[in-house]
C-alpha atoms as a PDB file:
ATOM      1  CA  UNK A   1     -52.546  87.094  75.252  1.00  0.00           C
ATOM      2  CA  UNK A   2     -51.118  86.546  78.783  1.00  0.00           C
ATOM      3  CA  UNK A   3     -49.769  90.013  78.374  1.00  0.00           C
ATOM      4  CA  UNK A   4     -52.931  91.554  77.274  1.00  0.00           C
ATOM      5  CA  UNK A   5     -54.814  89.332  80.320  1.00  0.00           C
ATOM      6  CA  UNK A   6     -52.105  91.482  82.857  1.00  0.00           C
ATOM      7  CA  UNK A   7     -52.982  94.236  81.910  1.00  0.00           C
ATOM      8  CA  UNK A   8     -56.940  93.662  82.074  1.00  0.00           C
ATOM      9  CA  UNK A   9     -56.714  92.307  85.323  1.00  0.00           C
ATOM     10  CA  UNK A  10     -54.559  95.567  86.684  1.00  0.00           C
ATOM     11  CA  UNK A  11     -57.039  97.692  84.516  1.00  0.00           C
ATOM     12  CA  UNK A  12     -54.520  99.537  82.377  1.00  0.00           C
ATOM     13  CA  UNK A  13     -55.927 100.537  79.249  1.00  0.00           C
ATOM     14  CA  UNK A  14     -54.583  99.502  75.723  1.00  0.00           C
ATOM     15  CA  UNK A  15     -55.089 100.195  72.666  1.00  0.00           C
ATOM     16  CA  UNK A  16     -54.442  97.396  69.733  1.00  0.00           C
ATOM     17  CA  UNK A  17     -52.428  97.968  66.273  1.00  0.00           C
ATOM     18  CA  UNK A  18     -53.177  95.093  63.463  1.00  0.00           C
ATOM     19  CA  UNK A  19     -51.779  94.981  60.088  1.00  0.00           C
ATOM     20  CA  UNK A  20     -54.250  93.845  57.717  1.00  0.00           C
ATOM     21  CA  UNK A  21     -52.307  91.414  54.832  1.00  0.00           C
ATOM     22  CA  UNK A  22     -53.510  89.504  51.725  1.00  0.00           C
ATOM     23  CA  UNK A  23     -54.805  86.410  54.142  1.00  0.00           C
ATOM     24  CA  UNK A  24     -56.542  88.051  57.364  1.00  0.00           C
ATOM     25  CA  UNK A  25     -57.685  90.854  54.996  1.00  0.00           C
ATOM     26  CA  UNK A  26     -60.437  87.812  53.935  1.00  0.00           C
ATOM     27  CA  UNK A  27     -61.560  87.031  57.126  1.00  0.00           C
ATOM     28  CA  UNK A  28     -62.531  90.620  58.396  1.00  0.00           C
ATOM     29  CA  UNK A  29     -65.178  89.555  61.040  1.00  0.00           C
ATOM     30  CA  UNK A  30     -63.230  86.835  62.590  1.00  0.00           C
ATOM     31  CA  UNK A  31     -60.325  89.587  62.857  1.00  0.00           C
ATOM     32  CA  UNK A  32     -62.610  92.404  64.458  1.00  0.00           C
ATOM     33  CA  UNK A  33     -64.451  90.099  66.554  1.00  0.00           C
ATOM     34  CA  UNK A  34     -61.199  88.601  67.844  1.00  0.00           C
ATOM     35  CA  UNK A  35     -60.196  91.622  68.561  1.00  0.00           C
ATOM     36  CA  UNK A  36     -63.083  93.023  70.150  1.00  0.00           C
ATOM     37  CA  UNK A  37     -64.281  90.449  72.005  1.00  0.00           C
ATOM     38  CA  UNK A  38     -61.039  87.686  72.924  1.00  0.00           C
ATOM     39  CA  UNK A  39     -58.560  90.940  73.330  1.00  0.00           C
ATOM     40  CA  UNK A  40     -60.736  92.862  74.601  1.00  0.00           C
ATOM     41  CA  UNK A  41     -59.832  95.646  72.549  1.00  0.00           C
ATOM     42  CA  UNK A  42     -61.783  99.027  72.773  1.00  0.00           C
ATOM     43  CA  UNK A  43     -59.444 101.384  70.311  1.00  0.00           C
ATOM     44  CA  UNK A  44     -58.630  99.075  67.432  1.00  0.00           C
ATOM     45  CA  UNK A  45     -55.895 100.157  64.432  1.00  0.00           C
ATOM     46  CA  UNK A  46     -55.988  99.044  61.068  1.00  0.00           C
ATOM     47  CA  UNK A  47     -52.967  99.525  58.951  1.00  0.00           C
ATOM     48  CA  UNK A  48     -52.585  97.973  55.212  1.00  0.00           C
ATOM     49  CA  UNK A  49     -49.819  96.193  54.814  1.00  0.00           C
ATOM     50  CA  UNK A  50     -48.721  97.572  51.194  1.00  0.00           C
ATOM     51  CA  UNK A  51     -44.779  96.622  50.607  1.00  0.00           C
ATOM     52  CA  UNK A  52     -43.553  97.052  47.225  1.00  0.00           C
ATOM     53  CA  UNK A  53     -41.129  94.257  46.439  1.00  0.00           C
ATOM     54  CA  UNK A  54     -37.974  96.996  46.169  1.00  0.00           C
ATOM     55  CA  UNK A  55     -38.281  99.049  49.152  1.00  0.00           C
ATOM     56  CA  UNK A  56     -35.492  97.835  50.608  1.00  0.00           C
ATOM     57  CA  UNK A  57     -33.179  99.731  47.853  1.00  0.00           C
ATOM     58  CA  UNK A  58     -36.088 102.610  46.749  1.00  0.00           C
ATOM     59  CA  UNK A  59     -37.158 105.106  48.857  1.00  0.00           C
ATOM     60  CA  UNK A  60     -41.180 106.406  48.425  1.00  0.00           C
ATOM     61  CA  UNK A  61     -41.678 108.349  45.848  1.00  0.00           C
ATOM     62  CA  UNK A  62     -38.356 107.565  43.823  1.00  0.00           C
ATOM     63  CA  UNK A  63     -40.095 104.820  41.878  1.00  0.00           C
ATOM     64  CA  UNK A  64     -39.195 104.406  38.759  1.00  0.00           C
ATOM     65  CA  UNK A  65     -42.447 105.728  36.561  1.00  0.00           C
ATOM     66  CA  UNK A  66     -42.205 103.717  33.808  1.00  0.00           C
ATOM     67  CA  UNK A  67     -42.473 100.783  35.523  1.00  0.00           C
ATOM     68  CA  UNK A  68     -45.492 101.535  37.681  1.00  0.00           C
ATOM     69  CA  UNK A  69     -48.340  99.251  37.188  1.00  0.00           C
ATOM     70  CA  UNK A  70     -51.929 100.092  35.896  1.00  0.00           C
ATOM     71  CA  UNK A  71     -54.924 100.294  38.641  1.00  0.00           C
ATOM     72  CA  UNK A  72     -56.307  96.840  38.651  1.00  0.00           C
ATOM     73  CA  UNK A  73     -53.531  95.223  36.585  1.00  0.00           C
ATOM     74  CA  UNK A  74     -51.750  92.009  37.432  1.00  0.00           C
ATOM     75  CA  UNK A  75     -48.967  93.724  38.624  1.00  0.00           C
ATOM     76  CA  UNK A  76     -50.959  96.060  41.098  1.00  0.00           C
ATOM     77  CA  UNK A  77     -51.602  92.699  42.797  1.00  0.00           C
ATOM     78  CA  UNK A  78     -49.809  90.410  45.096  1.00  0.00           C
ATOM     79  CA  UNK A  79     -49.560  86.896  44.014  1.00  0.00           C
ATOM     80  CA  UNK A  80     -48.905  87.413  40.264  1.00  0.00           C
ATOM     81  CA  UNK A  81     -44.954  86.505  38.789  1.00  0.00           C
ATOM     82  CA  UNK A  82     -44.727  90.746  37.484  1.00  0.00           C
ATOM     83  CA  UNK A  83     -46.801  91.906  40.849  1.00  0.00           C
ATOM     84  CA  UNK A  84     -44.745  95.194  42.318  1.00  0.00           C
ATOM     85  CA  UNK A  85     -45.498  93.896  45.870  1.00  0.00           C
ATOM     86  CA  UNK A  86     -44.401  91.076  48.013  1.00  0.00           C
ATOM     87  CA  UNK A  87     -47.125  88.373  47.955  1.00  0.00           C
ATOM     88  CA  UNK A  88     -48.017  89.254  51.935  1.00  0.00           C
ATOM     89  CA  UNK A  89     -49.302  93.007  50.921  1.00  0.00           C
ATOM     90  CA  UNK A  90     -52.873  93.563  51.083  1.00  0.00           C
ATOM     91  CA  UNK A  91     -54.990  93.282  48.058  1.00  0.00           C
ATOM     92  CA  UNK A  92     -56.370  96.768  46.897  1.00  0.00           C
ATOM     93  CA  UNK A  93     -60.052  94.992  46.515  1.00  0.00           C
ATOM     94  CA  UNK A  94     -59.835  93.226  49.745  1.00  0.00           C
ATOM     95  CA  UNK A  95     -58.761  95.805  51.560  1.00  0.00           C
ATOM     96  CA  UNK A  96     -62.026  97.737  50.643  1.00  0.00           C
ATOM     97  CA  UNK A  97     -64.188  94.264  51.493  1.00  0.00           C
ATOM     98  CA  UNK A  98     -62.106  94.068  54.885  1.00  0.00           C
ATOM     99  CA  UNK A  99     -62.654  97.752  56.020  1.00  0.00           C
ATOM    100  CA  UNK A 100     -66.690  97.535  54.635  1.00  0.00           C
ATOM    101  CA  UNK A 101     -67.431  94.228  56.656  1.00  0.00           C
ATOM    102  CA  UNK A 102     -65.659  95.592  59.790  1.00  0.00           C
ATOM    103  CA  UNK A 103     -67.497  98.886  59.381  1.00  0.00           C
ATOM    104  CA  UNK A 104     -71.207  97.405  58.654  1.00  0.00           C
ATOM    105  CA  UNK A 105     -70.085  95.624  62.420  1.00  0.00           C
ATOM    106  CA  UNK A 106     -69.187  98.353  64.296  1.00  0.00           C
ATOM    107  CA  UNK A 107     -71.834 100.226  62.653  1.00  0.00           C
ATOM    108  CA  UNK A 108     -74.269  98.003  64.174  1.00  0.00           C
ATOM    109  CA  UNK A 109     -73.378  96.950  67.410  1.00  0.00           C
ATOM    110  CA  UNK A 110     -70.444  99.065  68.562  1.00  0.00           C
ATOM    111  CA  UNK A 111     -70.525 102.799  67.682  1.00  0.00           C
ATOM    112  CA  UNK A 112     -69.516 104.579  70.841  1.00  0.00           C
ATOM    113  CA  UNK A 113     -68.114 101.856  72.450  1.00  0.00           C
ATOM    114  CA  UNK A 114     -65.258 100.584  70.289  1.00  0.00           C
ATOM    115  CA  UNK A 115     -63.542 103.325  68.571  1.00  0.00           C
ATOM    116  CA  UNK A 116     -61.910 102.274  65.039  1.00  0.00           C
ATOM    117  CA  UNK A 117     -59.452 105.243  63.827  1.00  0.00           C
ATOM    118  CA  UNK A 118     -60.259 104.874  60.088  1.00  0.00           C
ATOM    119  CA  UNK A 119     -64.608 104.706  61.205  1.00  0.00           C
ATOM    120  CA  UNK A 120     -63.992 107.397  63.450  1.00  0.00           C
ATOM    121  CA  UNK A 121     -61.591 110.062  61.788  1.00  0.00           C
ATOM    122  CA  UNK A 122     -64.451 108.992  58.085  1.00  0.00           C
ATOM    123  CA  UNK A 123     -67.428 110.063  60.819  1.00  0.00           C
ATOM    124  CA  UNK A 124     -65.640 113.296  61.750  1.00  0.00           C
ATOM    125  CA  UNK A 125     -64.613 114.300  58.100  1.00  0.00           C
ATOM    126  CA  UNK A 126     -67.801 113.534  56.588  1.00  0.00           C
ATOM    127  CA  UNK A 127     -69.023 116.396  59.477  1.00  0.00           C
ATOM    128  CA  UNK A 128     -66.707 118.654  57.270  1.00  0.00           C
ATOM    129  CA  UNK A 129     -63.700 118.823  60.201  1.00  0.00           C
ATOM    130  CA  UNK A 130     -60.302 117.891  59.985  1.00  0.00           C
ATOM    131  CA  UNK A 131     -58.956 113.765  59.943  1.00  0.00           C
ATOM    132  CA  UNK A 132     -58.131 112.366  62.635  1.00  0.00           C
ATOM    133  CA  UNK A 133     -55.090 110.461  60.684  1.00  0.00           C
ATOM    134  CA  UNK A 134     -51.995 111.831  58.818  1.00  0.00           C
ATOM    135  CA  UNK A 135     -53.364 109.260  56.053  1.00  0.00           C
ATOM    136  CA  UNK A 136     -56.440 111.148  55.706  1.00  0.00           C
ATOM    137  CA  UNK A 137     -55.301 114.342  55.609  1.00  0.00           C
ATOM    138  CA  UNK A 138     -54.839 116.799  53.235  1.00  0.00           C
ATOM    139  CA  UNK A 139     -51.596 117.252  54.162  1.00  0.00           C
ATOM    140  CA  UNK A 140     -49.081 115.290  55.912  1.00  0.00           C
ATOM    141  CA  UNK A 141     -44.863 116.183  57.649  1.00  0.00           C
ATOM    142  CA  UNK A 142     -46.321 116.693  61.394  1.00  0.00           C
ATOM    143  CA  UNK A 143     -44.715 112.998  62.036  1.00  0.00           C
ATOM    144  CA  UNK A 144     -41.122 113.009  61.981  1.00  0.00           C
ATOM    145  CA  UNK A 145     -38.970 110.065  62.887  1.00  0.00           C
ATOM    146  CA  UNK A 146     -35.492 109.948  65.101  1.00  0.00           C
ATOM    147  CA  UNK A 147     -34.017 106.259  64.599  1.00  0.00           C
ATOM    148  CA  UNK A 148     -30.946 106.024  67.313  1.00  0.00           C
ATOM    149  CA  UNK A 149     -28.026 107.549  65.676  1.00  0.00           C
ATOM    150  CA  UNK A 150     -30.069 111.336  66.073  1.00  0.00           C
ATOM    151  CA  UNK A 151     -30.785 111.230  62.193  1.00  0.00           C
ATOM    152  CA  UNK A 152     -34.211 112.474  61.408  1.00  0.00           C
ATOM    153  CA  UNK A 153     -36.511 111.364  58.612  1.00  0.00           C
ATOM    154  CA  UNK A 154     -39.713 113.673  57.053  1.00  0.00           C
ATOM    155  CA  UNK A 155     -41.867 110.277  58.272  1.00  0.00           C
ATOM    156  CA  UNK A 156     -41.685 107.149  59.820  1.00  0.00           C
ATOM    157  CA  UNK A 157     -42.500 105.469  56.535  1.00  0.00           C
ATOM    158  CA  UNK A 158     -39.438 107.476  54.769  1.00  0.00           C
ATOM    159  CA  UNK A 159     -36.512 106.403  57.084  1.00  0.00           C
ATOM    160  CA  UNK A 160     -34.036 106.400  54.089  1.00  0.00           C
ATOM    161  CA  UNK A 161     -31.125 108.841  53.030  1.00  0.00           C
ATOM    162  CA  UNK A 162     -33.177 110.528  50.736  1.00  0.00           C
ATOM    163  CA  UNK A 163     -35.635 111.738  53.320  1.00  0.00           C
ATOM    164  CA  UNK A 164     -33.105 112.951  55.809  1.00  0.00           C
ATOM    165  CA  UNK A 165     -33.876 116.200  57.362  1.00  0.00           C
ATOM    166  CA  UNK A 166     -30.585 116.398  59.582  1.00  0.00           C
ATOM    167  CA  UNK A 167     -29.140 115.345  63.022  1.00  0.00           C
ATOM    168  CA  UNK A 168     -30.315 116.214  66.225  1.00  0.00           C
ATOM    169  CA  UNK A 169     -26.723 116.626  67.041  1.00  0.00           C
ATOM    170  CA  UNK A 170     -25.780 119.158  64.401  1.00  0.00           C
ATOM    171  CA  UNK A 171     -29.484 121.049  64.287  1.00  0.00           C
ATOM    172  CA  UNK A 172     -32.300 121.408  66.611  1.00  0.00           C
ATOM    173  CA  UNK A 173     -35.380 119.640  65.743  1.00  0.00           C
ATOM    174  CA  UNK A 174     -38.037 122.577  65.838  1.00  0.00           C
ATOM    175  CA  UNK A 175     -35.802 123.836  63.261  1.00  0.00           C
ATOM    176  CA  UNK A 176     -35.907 120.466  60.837  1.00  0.00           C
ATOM    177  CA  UNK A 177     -39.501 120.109  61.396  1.00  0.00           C
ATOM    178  CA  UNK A 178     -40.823 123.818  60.136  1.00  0.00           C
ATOM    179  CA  UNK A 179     -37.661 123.646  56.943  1.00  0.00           C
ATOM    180  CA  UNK A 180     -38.748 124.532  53.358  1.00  0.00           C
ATOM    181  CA  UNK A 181     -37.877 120.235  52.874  1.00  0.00           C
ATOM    182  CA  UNK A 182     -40.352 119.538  55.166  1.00  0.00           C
ATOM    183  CA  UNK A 183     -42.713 121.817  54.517  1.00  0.00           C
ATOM    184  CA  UNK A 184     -42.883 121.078  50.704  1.00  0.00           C
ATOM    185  CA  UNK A 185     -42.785 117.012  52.092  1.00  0.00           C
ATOM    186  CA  UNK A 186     -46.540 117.644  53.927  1.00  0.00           C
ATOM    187  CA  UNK A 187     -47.608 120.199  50.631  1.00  0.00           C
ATOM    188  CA  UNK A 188     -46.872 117.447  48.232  1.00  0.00           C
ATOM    189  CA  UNK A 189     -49.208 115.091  49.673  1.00  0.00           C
ATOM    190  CA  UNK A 190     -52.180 117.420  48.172  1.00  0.00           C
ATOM    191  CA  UNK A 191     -50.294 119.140  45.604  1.00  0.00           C
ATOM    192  CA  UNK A 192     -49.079 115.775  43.432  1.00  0.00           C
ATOM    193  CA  UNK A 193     -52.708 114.279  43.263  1.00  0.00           C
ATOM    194  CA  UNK A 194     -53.477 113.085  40.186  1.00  0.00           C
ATOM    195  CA  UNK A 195     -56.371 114.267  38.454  1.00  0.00           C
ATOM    196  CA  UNK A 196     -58.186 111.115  38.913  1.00  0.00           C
ATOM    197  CA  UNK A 197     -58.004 111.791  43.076  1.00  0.00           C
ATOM    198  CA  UNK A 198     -58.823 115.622  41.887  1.00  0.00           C
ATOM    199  CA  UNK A 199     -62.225 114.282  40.507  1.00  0.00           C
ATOM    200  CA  UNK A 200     -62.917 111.529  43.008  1.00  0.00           C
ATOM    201  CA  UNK A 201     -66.315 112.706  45.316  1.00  0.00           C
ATOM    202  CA  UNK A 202     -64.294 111.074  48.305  1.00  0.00           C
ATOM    203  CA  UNK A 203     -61.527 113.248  47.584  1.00  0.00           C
ATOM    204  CA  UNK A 204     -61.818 114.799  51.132  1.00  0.00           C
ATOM    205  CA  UNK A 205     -62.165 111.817  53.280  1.00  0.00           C
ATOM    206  CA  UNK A 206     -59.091 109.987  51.480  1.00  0.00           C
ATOM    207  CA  UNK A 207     -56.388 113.000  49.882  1.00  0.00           C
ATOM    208  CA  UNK A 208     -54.619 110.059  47.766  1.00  0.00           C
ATOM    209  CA  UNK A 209     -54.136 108.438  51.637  1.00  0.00           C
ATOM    210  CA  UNK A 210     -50.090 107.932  52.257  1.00  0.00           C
ATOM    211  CA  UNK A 211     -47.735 109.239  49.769  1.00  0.00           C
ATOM    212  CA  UNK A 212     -45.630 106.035  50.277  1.00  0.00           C
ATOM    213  CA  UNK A 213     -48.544 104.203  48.601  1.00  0.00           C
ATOM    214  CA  UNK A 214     -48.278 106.336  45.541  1.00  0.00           C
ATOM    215  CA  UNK A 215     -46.626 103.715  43.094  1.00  0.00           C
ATOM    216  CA  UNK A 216     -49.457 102.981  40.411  1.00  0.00           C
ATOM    217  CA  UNK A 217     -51.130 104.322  37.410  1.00  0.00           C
ATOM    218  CA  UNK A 218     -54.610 105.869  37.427  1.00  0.00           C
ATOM    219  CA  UNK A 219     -57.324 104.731  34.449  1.00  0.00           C
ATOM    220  CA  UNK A 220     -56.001 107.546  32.249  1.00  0.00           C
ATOM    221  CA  UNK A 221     -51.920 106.599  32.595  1.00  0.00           C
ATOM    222  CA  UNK A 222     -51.057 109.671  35.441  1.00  0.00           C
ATOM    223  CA  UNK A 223     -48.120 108.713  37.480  1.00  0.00           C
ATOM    224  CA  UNK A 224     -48.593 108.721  41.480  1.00  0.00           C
ATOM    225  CA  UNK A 225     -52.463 106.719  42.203  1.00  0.00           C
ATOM    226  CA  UNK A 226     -52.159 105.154  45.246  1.00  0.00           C
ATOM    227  CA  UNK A 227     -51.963 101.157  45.273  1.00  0.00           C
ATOM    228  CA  UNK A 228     -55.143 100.946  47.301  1.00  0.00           C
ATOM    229  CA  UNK A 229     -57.577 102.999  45.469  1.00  0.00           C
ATOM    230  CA  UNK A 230     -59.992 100.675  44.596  1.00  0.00           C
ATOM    231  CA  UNK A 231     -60.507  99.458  47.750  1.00  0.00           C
ATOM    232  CA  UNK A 232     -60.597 102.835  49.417  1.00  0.00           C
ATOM    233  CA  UNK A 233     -63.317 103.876  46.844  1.00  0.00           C
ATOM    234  CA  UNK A 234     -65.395 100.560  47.293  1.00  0.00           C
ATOM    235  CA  UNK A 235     -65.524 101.473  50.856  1.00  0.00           C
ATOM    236  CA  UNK A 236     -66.488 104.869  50.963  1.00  0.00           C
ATOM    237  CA  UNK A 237     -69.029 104.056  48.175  1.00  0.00           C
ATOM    238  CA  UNK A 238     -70.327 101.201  50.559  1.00  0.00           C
ATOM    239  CA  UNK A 239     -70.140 103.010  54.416  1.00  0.00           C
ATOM    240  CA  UNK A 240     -70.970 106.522  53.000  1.00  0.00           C
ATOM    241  CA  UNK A 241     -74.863 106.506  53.273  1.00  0.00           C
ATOM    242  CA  UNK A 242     -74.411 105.290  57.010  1.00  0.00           C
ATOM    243  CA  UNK A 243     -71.449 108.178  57.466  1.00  0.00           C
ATOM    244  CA  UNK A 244     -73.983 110.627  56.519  1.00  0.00           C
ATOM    245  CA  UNK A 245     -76.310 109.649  59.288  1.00  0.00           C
ATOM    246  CA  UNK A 246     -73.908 109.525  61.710  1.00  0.00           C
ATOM    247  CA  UNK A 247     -72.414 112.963  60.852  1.00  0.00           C
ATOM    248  CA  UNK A 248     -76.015 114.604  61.168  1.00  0.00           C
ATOM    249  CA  UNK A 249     -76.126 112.833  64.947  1.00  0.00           C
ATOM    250  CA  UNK A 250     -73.354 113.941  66.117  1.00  0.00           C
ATOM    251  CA  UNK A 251     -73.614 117.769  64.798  1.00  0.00           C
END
């Protein structure tokens, strides 16, 4: 906060990153409101914390299927003995209350003032135009990571051996970032939907949202749902009406 007070005082903007987790994720007006009106905070992040309980030895996406949990199960919880996630990931149900209490907020007192990435890349897809987010979009592999040994990784969220695309010492980066791995990385993020996220009428303001998420069952037992469905869908169910209005202002 004394940081964040320096940098008021010299008038150098900032924008502010929180991780939502299975405690603030209940107390989503006391979070924005913090952050909007204590920090000061006028382009505000939200990022799930979703950590499955192995992903310190499995890479995304080399889960083992038969072990993935059902939507809404137990085990697609935190909290519970057989849960796949540590107990500080984000419930997939209060993630969706979270991002439908902070939206109903900014909604009414702060559109064009405060700018929330997941509000404002829903208001500029609902207009029919391209997200704003990689975790949004329909496809994804325009990120790539360089951790300090030159080694670079299809996404920040896949820094492991299996997601290498190379050193910067042994091949030039332009040349990683447009390879058949990578391209078939961003592809996949459409192209391995299940048919659940094929039928879904948000399909094109979520696309499945990050692959790395993609460790649970859907209703009808497909492989590769993302963990925070549920919520995603209660929210877009909930803000949608209001996303609709805003979309016909701003066209």
């Amino acid at each position: 906060m004394r940081g964040i007070g320096l940098l008021r005082k010299h008038d150098v903007k900032f924008n502010t990153l929180t991780v939502v987790n299975r405690i603030n994720a209940r107390r989503p007006l006391d979070v924005y409101r913090f952050l909007r009106n204590e920090v000061g905070s006028t382009y505000i992040q939200f990022i799930p914390c979703v950590e499955p309980k192995d992903f310190q030895t499995v890479a995304p996406q080399h889960w083992n299927k038969d072990a993935m949990p059902m939507l809404g199960s137990g085990a697609a919880k935190p909290g519970n003995a057989d849960s796949v996630v540590t107990d500080w990931s984000v419930d997939p149900d209060d993630w969706g209350y979270f991002l439908s209490r902070t939206f109903d907020e900014w909604h009414r007192k702060d559109v064009g003032r405060v700018l929330v990435n997941l509000f404002e890349t829903a208001v500029v897809q609902t207009m029919g135009r391209p997200a704003q987010t990689c975790i949004t979009a329909e496809f994804c592999g325009k990120a790539l990571a360089i951790e300090h040994d030159g080694e670079v990784y299809s996404c920040d969220h896949y820094v492991y051996p299996a997601w290498s695309l190379g050193n910067i010492r042994d091949t030039h980066i332009g040349t990683m970032a447009f390879s058949p791995q990578q391209q078939r990385f961003g592809y996949a993020k459409r192209d391995s939907l299940p048919a659940y996220c094929r039928r879904c009428k948000h399909l094109a303001l979520c696309w499945g949202e990050c692959p790395k998420n993609r460790f649970v069952l859907s209703p009808d037992g497909e492989s590769g749902l993302n963990y925070l469905c549920s919520g995603i869908r209660r929210f877009h169910d909930h803000a949608g009406p209001a996303l609709k209005r805003l979309a016909r202002q701003c066209m």
